[in-house]
C-alpha atoms as a PDB file:
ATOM      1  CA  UNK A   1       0.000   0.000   0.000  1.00  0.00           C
ATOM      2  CA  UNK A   2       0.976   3.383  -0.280  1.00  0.00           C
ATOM      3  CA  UNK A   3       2.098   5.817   2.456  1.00  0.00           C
ATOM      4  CA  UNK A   4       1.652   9.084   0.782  1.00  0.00           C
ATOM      5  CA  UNK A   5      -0.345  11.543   2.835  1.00  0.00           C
ATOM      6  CA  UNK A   6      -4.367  10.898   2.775  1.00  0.00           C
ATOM      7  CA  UNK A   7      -5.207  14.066   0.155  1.00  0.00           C
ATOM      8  CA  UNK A   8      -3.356  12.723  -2.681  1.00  0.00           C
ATOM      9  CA  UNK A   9      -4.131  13.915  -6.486  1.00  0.00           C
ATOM     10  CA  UNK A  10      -5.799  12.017  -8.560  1.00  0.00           C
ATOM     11  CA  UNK A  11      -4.617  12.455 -12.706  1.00  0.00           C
ATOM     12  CA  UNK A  12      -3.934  10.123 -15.744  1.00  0.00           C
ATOM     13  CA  UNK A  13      -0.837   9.041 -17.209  1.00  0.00           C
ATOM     14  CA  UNK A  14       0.733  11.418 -19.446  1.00  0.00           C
ATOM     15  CA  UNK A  15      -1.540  14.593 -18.399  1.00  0.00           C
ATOM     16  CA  UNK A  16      -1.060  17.301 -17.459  1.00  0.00           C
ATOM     17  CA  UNK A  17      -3.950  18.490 -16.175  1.00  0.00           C
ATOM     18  CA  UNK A  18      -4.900  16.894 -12.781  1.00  0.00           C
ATOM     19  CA  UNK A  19      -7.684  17.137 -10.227  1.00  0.00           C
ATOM     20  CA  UNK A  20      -7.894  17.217  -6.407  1.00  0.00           C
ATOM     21  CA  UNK A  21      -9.465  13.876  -5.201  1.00  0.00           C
ATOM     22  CA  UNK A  22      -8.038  11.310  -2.938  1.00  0.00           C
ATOM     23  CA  UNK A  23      -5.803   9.073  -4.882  1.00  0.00           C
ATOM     24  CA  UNK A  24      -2.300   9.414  -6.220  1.00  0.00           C
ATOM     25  CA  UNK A  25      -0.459  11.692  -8.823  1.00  0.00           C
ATOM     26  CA  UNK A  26      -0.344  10.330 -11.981  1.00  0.00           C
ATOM     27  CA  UNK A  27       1.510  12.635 -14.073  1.00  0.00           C
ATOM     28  CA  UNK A  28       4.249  11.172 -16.768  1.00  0.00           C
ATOM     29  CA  UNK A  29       4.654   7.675 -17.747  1.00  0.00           C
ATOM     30  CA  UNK A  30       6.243   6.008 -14.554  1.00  0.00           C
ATOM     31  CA  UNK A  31       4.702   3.327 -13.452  1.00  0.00           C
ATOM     32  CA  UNK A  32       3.419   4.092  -9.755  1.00  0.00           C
ATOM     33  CA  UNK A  33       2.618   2.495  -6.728  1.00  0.00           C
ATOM     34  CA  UNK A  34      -0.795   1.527  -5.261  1.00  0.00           C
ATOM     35  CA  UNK A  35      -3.355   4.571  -4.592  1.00  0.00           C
ATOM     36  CA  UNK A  36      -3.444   4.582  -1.057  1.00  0.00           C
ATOM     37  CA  UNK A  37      -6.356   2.723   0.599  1.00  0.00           C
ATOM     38  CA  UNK A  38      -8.565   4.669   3.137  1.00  0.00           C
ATOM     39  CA  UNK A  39     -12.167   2.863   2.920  1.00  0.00           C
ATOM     40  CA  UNK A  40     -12.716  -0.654   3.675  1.00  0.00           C
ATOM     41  CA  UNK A  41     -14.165  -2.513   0.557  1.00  0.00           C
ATOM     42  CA  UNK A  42     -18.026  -2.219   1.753  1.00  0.00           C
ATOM     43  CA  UNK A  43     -17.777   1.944   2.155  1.00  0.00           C
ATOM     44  CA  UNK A  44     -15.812   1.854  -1.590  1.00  0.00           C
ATOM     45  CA  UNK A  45     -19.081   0.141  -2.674  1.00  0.00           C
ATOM     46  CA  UNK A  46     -21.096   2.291  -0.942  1.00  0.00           C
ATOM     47  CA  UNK A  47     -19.090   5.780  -2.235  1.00  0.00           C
ATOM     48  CA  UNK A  48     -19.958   4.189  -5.589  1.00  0.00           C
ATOM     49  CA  UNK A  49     -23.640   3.299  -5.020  1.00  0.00           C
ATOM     50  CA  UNK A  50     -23.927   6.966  -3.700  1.00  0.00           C
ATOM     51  CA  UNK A  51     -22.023   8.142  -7.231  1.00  0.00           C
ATOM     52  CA  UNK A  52     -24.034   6.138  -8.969  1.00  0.00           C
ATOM     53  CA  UNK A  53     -27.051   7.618  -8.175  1.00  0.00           C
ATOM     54  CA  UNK A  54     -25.679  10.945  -8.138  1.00  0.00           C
ATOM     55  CA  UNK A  55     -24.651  10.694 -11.637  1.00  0.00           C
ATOM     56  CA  UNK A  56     -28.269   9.479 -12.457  1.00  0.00           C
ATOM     57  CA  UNK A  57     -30.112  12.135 -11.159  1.00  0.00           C
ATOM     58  CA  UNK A  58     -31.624  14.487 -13.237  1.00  0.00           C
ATOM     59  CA  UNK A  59     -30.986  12.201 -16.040  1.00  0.00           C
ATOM     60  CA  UNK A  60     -33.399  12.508 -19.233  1.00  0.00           C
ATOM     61  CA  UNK A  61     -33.535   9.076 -21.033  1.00  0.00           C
ATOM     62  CA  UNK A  62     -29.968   7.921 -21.269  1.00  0.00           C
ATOM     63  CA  UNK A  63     -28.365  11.488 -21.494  1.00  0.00           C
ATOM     64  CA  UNK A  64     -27.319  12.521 -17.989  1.00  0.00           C
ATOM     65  CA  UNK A  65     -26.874  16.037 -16.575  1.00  0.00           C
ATOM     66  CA  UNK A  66     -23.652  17.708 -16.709  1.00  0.00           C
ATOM     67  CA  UNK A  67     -23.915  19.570 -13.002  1.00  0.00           C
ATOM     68  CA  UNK A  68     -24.980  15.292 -12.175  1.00  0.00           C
ATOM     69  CA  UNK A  69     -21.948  14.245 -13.424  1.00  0.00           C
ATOM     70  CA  UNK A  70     -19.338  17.048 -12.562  1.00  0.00           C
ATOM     71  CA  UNK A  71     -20.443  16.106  -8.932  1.00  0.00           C
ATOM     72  CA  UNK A  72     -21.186  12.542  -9.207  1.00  0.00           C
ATOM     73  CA  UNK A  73     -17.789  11.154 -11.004  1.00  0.00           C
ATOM     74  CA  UNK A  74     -15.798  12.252  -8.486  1.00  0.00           C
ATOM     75  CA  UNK A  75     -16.853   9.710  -5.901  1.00  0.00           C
ATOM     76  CA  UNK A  76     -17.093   7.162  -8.948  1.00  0.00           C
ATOM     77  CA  UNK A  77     -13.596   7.739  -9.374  1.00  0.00           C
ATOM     78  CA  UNK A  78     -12.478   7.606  -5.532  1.00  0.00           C
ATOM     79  CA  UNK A  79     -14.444   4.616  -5.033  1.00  0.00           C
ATOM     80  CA  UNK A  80     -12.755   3.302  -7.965  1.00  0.00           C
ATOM     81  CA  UNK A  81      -9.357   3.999  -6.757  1.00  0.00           C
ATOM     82  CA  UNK A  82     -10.324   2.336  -3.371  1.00  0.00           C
ATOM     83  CA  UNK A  83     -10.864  -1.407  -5.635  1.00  0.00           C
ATOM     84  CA  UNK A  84     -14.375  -1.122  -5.974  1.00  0.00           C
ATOM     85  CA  UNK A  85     -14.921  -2.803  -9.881  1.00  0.00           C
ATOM     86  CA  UNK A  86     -18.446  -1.524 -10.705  1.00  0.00           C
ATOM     87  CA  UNK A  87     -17.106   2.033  -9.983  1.00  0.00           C
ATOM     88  CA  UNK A  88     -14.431   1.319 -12.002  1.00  0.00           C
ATOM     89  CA  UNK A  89     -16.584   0.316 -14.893  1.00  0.00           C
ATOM     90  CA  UNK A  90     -18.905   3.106 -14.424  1.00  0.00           C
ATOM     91  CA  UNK A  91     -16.307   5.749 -14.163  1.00  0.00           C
ATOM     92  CA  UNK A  92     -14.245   4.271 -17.555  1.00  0.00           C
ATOM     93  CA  UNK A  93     -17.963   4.558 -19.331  1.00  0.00           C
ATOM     94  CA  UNK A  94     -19.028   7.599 -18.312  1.00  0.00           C
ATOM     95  CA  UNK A  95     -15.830   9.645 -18.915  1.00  0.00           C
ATOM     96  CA  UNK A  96     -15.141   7.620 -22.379  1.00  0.00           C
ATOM     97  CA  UNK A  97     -18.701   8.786 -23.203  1.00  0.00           C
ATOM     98  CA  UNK A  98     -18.712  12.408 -22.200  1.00  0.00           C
ATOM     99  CA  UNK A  99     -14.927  12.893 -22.251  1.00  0.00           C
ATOM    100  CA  UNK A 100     -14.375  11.787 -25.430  1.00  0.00           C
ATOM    101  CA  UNK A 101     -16.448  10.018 -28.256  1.00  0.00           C
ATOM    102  CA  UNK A 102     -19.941  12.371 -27.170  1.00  0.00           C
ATOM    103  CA  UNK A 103     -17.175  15.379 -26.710  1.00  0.00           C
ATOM    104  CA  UNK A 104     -17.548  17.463 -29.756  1.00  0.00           C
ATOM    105  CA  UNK A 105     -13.862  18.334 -28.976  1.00  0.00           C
ATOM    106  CA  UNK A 106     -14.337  20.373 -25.723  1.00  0.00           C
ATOM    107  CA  UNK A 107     -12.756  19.823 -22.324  1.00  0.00           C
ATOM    108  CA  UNK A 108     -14.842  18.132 -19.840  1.00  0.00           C
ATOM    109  CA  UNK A 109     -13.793  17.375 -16.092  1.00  0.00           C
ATOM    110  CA  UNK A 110     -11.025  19.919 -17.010  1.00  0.00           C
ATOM    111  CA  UNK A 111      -9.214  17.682 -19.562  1.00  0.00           C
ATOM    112  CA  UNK A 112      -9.267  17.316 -23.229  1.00  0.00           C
ATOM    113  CA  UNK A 113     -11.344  14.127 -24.892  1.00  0.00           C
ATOM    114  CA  UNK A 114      -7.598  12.538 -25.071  1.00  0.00           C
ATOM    115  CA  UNK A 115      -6.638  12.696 -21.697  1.00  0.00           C
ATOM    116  CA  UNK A 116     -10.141  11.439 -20.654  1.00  0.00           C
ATOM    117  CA  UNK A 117      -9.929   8.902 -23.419  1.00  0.00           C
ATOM    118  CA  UNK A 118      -6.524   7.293 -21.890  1.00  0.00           C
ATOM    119  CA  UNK A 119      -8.223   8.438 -18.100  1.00  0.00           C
ATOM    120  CA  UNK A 120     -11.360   5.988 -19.837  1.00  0.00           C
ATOM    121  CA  UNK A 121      -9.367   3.297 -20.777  1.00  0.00           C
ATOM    122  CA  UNK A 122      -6.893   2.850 -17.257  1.00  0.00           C
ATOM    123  CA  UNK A 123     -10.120   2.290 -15.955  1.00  0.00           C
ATOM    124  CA  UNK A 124     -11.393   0.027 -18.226  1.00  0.00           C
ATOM    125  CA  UNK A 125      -8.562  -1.999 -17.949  1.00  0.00           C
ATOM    126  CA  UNK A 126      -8.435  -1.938 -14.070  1.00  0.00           C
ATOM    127  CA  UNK A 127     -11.997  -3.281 -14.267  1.00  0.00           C
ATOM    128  CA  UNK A 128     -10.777  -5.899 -16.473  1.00  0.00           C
ATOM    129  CA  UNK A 129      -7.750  -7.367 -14.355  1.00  0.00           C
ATOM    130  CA  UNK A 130     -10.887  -7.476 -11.772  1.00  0.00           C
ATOM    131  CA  UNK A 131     -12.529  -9.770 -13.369  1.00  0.00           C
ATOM    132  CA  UNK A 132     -14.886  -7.238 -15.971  1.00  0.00           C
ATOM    133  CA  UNK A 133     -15.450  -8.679 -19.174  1.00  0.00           C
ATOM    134  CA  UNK A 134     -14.244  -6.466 -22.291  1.00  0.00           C
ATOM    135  CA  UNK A 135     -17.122  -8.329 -24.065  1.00  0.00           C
ATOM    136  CA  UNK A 136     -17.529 -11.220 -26.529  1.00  0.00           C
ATOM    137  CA  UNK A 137     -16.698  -9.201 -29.732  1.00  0.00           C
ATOM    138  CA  UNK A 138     -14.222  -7.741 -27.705  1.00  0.00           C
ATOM    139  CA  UNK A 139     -11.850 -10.511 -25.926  1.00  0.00           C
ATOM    140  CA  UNK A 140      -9.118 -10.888 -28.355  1.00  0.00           C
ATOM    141  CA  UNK A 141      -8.082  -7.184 -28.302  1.00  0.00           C
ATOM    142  CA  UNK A 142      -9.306  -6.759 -24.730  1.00  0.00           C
ATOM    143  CA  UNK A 143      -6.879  -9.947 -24.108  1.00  0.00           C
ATOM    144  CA  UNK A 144      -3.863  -7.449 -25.547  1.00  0.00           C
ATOM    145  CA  UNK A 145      -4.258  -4.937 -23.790  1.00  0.00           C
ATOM    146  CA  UNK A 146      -4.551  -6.315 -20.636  1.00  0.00           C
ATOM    147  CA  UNK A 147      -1.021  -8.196 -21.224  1.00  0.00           C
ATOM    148  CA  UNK A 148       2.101  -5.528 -21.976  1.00  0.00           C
ATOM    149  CA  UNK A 149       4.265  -8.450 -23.279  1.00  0.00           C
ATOM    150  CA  UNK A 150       1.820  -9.712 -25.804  1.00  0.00           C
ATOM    151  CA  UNK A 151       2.477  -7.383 -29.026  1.00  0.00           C
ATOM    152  CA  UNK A 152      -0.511  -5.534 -30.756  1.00  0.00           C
ATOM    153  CA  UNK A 153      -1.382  -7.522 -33.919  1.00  0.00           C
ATOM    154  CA  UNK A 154      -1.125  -5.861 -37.374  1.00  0.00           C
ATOM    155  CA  UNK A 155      -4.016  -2.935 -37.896  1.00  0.00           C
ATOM    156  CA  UNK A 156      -4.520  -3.198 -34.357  1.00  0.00           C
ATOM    157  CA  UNK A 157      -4.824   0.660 -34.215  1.00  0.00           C
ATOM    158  CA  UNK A 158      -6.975   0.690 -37.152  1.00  0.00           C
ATOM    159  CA  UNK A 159      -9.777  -1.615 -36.318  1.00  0.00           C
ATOM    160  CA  UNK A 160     -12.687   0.735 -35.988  1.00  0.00           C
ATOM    161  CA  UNK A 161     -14.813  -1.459 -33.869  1.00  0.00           C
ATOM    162  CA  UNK A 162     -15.032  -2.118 -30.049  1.00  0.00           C
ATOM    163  CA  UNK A 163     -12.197  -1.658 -27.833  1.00  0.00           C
ATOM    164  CA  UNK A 164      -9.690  -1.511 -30.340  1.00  0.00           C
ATOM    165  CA  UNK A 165     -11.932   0.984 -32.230  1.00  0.00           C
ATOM    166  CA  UNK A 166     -11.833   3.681 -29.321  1.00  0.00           C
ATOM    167  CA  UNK A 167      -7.520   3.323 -30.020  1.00  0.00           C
ATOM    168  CA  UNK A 168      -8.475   3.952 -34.186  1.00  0.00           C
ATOM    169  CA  UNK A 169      -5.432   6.323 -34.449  1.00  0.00           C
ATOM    170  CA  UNK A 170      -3.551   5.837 -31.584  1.00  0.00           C
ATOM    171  CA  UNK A 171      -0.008   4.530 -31.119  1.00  0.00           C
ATOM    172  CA  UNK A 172       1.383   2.143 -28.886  1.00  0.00           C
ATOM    173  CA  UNK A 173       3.864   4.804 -27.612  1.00  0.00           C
ATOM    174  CA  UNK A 174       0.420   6.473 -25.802  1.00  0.00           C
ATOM    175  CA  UNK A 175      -1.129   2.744 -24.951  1.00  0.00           C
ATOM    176  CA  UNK A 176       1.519   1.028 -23.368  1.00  0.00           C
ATOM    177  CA  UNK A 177       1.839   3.211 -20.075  1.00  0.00           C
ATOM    178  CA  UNK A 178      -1.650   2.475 -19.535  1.00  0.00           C
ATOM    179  CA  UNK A 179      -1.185  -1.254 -20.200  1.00  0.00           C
ATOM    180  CA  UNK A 180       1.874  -0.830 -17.940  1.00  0.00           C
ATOM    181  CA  UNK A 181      -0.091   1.550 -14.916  1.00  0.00           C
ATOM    182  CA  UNK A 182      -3.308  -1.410 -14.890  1.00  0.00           C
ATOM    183  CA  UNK A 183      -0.589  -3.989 -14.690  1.00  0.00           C
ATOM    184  CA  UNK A 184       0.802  -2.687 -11.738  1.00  0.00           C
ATOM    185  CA  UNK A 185      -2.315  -1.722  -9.609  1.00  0.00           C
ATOM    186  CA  UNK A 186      -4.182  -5.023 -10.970  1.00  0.00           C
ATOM    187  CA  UNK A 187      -3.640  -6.403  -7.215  1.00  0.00           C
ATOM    188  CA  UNK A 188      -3.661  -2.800  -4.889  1.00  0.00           C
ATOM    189  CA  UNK A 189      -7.062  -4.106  -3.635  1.00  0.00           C
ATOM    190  CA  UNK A 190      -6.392  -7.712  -2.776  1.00  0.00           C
ATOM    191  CA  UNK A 191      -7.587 -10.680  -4.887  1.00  0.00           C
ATOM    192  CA  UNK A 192     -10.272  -9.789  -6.766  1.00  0.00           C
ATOM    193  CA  UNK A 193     -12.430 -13.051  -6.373  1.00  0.00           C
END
């Protein structure tokens, strides 16, 4: 576990931007140590259930409000960084979604669709070493990026469906930290069975 103090920051790898929430800084592409862990399992779930519905209120159909999620993600995201894997999911959706494929190119949670997009996809992959599926259609490239050693197969960056459709574009060179940063924290939170 890690020592630092209990306010930590709480940022992606390679941003710059970061935001004050308990957690660890994540600026750069070292890999880092755990996030430190303040909340026994059962109040992570609950911090997420109370997210959850946070993030759901005021919602209209499936589009949620923005003041809803500005406030709810937050927790989402601290009850993510405590182990809890539904947050985890929830937070990588939610930020993919807004942050960066329903983004229109603006900023949102003070970071640019990119940052969220690579914020989106530590997440996912946490969620994944935690036992998340990345979905039937989805396995084979989930499967890569959840292992740094295996190398990406040809066109893996230019697939423009499912997991490997959200990296259409990218290059490893922006992947592998985040391969690299869900290795590392994959066990911060204990065995995940």
């Amino acid at each position: 576990m890690n020592k630092m103090g209990s306010l930590g920051w709480a940022c992606t790898l390679g941003m710059l931007a970061c935001s004050q929430w308990q957690g660890v800084r994540v600026i750069g592409r070292p890999v880092l140590p755990c996030p430190e862990q303040t909340m026994t399992a059962e109040a992570a779930a609950e911090l997420g259930r109370e997210g959850g519905v946070v993030v759901d209120a005021n919602r209209m159909g499936e589009h949620h409000h923005s003041e809803s999620l500005h406030t709810g993600l937050p927790m989402l995201k601290q009850a993510a960084l405590q182990g809890d894997v539904a947050s985890m999911s929830s937070y990588a959706s939610l930020v993919l979604w807004y942050g960066y494929i329903d983004t229109d190119g603006k900023r949102f949670l003070g970071r640019t669709p990119f940052q969220n997009a690579k914020e989106g996809l530590l997440f996912t992959l946490l969620a994944g070493h935690r036992g998340e599926s990345g979905g039937a259609d989805d396995e084979e490239a989930f499967q890569v990026l959840l292992d740094p050693t295996m190398p990406y197969p040809a066109g893996f960056f230019d697939d423009g469906s499912g997991i490997a459709g959200l990296l259409n574009g990218w290059k490893p060179v922006d992947v592998d930290p985040i391969r690299q940063q869900a290795v590392r924290w994959k066990d911060c939170w204990g065995d995940p069975s």
